[in-house]
N, C-alpha and C. Protein backbone atom coordinates (compact mmCIF):
# COMPACT_ATOMS: atom_id res chain seq x y z
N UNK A 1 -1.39 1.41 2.70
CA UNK A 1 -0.40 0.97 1.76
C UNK A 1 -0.89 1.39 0.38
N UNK A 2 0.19 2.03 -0.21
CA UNK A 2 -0.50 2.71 -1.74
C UNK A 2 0.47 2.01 -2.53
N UNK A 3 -0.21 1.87 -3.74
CA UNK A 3 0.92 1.28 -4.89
C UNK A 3 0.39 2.78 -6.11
N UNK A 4 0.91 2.74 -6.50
CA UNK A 4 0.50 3.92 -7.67
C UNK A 4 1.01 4.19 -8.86
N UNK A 5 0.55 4.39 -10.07
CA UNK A 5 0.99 4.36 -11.50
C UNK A 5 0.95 5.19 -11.95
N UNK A 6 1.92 6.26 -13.00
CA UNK A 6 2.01 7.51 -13.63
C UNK A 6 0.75 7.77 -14.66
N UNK A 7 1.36 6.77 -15.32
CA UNK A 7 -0.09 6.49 -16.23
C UNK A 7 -0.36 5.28 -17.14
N UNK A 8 -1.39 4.15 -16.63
CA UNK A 8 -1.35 3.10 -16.95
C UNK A 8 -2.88 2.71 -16.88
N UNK A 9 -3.66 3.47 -17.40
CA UNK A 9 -4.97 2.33 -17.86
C UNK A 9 -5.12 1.74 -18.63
N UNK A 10 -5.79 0.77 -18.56
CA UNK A 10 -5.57 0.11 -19.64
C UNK A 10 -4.45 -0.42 -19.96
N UNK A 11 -4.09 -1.19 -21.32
CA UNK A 11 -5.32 -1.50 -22.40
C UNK A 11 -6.24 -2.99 -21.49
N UNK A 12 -5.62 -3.53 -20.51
CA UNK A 12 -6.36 -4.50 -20.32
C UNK A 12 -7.59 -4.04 -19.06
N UNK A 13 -8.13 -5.43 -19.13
CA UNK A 13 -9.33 -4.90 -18.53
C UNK A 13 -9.35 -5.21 -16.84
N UNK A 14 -10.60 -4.62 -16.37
CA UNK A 14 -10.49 -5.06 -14.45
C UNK A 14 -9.49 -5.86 -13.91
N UNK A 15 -10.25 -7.15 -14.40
CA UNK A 15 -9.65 -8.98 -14.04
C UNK A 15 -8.29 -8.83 -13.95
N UNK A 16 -7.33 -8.24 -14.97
CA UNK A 16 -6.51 -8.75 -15.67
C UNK A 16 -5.44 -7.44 -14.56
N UNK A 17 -6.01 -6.41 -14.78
CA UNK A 17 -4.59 -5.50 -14.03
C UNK A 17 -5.03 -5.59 -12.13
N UNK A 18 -6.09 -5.94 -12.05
CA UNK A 18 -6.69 -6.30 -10.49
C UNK A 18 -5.16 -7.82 -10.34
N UNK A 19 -5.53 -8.80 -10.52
CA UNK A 19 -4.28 -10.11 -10.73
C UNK A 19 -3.31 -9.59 -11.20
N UNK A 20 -2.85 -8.60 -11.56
CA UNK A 20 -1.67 -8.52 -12.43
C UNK A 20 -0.89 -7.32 -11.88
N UNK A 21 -1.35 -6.64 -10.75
CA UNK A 21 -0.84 -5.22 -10.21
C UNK A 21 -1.50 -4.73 -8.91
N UNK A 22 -2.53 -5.09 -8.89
CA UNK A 22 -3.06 -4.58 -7.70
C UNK A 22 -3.51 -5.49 -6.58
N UNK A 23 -3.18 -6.92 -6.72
CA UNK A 23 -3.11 -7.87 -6.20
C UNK A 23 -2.05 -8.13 -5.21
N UNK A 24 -0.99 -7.88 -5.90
CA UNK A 24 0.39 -7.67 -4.98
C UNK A 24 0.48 -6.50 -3.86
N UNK A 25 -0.52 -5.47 -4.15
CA UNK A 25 -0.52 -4.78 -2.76
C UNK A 25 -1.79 -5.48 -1.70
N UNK A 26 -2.23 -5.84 -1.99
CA UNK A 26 -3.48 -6.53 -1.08
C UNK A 26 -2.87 -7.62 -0.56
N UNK A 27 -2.00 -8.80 -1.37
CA UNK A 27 -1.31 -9.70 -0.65
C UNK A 27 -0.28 -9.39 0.45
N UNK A 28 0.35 -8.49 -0.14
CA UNK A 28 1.68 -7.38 1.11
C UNK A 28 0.55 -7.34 2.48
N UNK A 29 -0.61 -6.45 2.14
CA UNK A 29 -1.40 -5.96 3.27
C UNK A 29 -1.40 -7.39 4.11
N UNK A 30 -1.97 -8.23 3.79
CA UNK A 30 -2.00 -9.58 4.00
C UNK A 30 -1.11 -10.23 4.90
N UNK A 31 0.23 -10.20 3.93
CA UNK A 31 1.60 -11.05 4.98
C UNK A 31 1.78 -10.14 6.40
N UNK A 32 1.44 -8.61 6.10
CA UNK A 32 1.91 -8.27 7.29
C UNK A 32 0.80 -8.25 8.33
N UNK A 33 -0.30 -8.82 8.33
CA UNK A 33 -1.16 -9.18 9.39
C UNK A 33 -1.32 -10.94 9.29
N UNK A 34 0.22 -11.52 8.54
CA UNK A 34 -0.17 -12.79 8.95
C UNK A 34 -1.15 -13.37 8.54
N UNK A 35 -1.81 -12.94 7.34
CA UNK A 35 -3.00 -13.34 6.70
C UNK A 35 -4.27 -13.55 7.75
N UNK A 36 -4.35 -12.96 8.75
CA UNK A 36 -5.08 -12.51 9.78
C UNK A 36 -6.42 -12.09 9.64
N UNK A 37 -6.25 -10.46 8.46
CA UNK A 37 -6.91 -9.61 8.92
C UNK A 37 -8.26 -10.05 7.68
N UNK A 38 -9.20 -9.66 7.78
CA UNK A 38 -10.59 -9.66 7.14
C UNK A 38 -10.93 -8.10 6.12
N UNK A 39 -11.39 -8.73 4.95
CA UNK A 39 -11.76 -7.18 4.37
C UNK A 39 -13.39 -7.02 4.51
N UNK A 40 -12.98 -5.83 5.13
CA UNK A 40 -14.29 -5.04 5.15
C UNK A 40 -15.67 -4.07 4.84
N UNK A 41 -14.41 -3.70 3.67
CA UNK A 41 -14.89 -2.75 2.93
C UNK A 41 -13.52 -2.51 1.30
N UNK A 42 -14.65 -2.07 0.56
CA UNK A 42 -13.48 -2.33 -1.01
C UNK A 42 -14.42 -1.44 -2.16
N UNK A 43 -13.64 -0.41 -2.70
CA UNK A 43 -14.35 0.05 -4.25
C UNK A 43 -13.13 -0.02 -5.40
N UNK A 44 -13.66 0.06 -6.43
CA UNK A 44 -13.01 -0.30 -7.55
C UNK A 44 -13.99 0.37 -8.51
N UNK A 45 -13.25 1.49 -9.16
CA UNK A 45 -13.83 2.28 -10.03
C UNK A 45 -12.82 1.88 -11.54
N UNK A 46 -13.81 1.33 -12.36
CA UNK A 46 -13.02 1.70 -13.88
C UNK A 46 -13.61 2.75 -14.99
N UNK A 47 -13.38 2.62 -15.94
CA UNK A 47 -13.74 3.59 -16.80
C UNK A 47 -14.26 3.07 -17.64
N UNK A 48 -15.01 4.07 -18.89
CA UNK A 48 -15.85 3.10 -19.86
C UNK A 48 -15.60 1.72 -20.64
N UNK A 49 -14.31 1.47 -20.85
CA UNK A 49 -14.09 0.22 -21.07
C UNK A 49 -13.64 -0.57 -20.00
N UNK A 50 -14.26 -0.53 -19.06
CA UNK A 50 -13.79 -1.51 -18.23
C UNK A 50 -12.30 -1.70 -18.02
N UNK A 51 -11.53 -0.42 -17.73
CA UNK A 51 -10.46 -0.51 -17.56
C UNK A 51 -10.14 -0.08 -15.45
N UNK A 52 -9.44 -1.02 -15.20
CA UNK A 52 -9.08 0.19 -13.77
C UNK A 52 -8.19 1.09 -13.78
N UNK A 53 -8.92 1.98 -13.05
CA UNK A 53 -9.11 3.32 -12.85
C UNK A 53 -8.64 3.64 -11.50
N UNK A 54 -8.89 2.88 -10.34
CA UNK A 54 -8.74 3.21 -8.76
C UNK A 54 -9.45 2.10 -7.84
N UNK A 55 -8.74 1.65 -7.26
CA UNK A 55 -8.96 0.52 -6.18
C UNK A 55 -8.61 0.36 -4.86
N UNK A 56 -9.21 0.53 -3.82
CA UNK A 56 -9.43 0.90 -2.64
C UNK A 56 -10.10 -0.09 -2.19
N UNK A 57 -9.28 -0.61 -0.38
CA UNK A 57 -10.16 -1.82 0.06
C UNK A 57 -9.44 -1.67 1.88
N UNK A 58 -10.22 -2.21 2.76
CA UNK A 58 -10.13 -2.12 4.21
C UNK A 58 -10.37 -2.96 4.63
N UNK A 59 -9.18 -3.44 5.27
CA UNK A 59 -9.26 -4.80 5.93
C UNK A 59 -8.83 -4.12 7.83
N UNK A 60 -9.58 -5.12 8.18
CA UNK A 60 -9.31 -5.03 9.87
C UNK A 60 -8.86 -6.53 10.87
N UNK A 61 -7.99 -6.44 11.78
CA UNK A 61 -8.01 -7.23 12.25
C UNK A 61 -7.50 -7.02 13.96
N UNK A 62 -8.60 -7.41 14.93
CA UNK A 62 -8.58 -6.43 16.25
C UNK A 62 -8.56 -4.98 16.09
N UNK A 63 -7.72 -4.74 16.50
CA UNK A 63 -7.58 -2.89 16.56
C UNK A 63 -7.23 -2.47 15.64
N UNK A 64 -6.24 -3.11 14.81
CA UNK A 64 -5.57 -2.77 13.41
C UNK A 64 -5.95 -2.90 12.41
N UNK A 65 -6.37 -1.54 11.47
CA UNK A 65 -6.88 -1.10 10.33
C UNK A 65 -5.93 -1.24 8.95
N UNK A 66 -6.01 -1.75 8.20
CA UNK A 66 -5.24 -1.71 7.12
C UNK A 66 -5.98 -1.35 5.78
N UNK A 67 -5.23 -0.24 5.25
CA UNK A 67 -6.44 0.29 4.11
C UNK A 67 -4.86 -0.11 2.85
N UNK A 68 -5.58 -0.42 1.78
CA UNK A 68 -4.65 -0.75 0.22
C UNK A 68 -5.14 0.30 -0.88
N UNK A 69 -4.55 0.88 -1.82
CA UNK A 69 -5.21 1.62 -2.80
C UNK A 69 -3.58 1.36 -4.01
N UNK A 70 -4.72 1.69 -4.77
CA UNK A 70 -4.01 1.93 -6.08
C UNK A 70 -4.43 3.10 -7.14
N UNK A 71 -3.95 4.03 -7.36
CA UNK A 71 -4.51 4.94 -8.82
C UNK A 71 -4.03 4.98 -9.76
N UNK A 72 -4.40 4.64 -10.88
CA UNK A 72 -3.87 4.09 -12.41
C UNK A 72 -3.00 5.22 -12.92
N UNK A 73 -3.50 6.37 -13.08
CA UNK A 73 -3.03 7.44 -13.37
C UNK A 73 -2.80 8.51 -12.66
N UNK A 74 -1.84 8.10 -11.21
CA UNK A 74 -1.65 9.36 -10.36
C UNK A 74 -0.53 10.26 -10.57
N UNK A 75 0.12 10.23 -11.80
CA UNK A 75 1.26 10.91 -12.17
C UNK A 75 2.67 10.28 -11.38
N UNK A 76 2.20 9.42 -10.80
CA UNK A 76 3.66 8.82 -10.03
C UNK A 76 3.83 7.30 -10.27
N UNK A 77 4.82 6.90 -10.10
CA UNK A 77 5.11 5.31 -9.76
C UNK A 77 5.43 5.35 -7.75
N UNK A 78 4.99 6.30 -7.43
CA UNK A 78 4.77 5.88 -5.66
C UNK A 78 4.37 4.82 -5.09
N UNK A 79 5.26 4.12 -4.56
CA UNK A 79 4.65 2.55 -3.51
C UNK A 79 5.10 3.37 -2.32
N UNK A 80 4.21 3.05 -1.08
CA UNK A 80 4.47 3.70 0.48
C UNK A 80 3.24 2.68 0.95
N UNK A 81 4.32 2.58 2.36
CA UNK A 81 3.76 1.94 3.71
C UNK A 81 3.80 2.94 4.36
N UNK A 82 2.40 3.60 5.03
CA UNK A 82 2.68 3.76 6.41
C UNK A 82 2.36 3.34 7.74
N UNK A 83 2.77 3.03 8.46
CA UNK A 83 2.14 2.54 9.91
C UNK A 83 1.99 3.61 10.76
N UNK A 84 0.80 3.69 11.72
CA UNK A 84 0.36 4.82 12.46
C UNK A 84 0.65 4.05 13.83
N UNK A 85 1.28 4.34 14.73
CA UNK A 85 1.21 3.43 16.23
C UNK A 85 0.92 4.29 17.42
N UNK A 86 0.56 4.08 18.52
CA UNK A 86 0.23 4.74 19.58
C UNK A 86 1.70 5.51 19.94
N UNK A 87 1.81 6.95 19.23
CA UNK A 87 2.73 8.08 19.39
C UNK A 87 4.05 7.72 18.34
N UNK A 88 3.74 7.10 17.47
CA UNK A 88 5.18 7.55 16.67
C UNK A 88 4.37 6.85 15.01
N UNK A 89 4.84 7.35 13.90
CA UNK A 89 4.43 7.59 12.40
C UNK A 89 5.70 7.05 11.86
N UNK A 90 6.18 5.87 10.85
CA UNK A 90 6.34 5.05 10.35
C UNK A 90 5.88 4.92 8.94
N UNK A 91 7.14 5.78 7.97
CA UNK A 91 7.04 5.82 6.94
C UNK A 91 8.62 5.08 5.67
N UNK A 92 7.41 4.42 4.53
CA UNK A 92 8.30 3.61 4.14
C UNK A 92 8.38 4.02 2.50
N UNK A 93 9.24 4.53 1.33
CA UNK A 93 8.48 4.94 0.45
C UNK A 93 9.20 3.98 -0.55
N UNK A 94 8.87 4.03 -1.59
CA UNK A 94 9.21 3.56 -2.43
C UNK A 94 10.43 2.03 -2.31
N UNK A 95 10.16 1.38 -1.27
CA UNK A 95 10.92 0.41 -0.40
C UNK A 95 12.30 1.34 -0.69
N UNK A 96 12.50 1.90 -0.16
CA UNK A 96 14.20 2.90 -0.64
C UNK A 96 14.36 3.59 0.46
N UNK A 97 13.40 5.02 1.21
CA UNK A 97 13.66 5.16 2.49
C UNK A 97 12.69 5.13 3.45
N UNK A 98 12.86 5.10 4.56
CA UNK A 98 11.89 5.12 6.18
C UNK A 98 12.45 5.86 6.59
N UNK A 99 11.21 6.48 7.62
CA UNK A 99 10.96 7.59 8.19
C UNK A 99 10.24 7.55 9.52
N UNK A 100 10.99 7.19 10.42
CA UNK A 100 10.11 7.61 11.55
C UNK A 100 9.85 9.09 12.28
N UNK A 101 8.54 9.19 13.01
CA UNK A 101 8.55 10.53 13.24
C UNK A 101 7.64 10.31 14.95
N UNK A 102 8.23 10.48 15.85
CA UNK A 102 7.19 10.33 17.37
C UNK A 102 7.28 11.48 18.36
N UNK A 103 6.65 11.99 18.29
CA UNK A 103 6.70 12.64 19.66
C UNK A 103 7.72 13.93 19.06
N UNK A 104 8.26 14.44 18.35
CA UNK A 104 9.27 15.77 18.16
C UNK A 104 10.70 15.13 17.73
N UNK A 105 10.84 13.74 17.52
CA UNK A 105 11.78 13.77 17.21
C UNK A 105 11.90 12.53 15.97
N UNK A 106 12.30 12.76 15.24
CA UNK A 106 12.33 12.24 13.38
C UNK A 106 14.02 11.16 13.35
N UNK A 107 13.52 10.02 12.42
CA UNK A 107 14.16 9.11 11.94
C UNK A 107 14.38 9.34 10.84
N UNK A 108 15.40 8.70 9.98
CA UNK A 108 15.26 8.64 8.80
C UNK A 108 16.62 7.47 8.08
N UNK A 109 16.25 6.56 7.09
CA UNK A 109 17.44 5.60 6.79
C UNK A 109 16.43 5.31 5.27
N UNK A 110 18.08 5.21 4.37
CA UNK A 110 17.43 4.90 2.89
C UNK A 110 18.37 3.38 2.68
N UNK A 111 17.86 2.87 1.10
CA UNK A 111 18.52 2.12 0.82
C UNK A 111 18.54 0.39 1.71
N UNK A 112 19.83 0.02 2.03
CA UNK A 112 20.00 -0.96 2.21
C UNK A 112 19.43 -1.19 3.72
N UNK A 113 18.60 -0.20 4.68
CA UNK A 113 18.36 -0.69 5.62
C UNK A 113 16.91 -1.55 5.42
N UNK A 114 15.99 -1.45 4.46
CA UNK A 114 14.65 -2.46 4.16
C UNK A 114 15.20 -3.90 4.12
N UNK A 115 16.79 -4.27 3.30
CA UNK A 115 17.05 -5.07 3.07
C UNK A 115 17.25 -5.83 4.47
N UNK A 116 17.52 -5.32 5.73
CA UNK A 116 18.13 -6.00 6.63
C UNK A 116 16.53 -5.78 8.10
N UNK A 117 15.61 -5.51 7.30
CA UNK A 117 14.55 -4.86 7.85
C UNK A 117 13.35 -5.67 7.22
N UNK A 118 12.99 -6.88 6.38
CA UNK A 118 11.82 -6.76 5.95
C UNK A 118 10.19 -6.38 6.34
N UNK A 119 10.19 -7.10 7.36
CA UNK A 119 8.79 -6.94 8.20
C UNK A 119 9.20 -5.19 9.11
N UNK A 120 9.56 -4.32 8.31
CA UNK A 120 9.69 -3.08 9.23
C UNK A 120 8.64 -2.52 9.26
N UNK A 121 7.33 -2.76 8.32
CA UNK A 121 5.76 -2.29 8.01
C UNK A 121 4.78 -2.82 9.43
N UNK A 122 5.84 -3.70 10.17
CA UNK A 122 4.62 -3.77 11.02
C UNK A 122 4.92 -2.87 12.32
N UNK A 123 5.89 -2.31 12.84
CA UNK A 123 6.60 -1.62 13.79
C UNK A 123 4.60 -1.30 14.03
């Protein structure tokens, strides 16, 4: 699950955009394992003022891997889910369209189907 920002470091510091932006993708990761899963692994790079910069963290729970990131300045405002399942790829972008893809043959629905779909991140 990526959340991602065009360009936004700063001006505040770690604490403040960690609670304030990058929190809400780690909680998402969260609801959809049911607050389940355990983190395992996590980096968080800022820059000389203690600004973030990039935040990355891995949570597991049984078989299921869930990785979160964020990059301050990736030239995009990109949010995407994807789910990987035994033979079919499950893509969600910008909550606007999904994409399934299994075996040779491709899905695709925008818009109002997330609305009638919430938990579609866990397929």
């Amino acid at each position: 699950m990526d959340k991602h920002r065009t360009d936004s470091v700063g001006p505040n510091d770690l604490r403040f955009t960690f609670l304030d932006d990058y929190l809400h993708v780690v909680d998402t990761a969260l609801w959809l394992t049911n607050g389940q899963a355990q983190l395992k692994s996590g980096t968080l790079l800022t820059n000389d003022q203690g600004q973030m910069v990039y935040a990355e963290h891995h949570f597991a729970l049984e078989h299921l891997q869930v990785t979160t990131s964020m990059h301050r300045r990736a030239g995009s405002q990109r949010e995407s889910v994807q789910a990987v399942t035994d033979g079919a790829l499950y893509d969600i972008t910008d909550m606007r369209e999904w994409a399934r893809r299994e075996r040779q043959r491709r899905g695709h629905a925008t818009g109002a189907w997330l609305a009638k779909h919430p938990r579609a991140a866990r397929l």
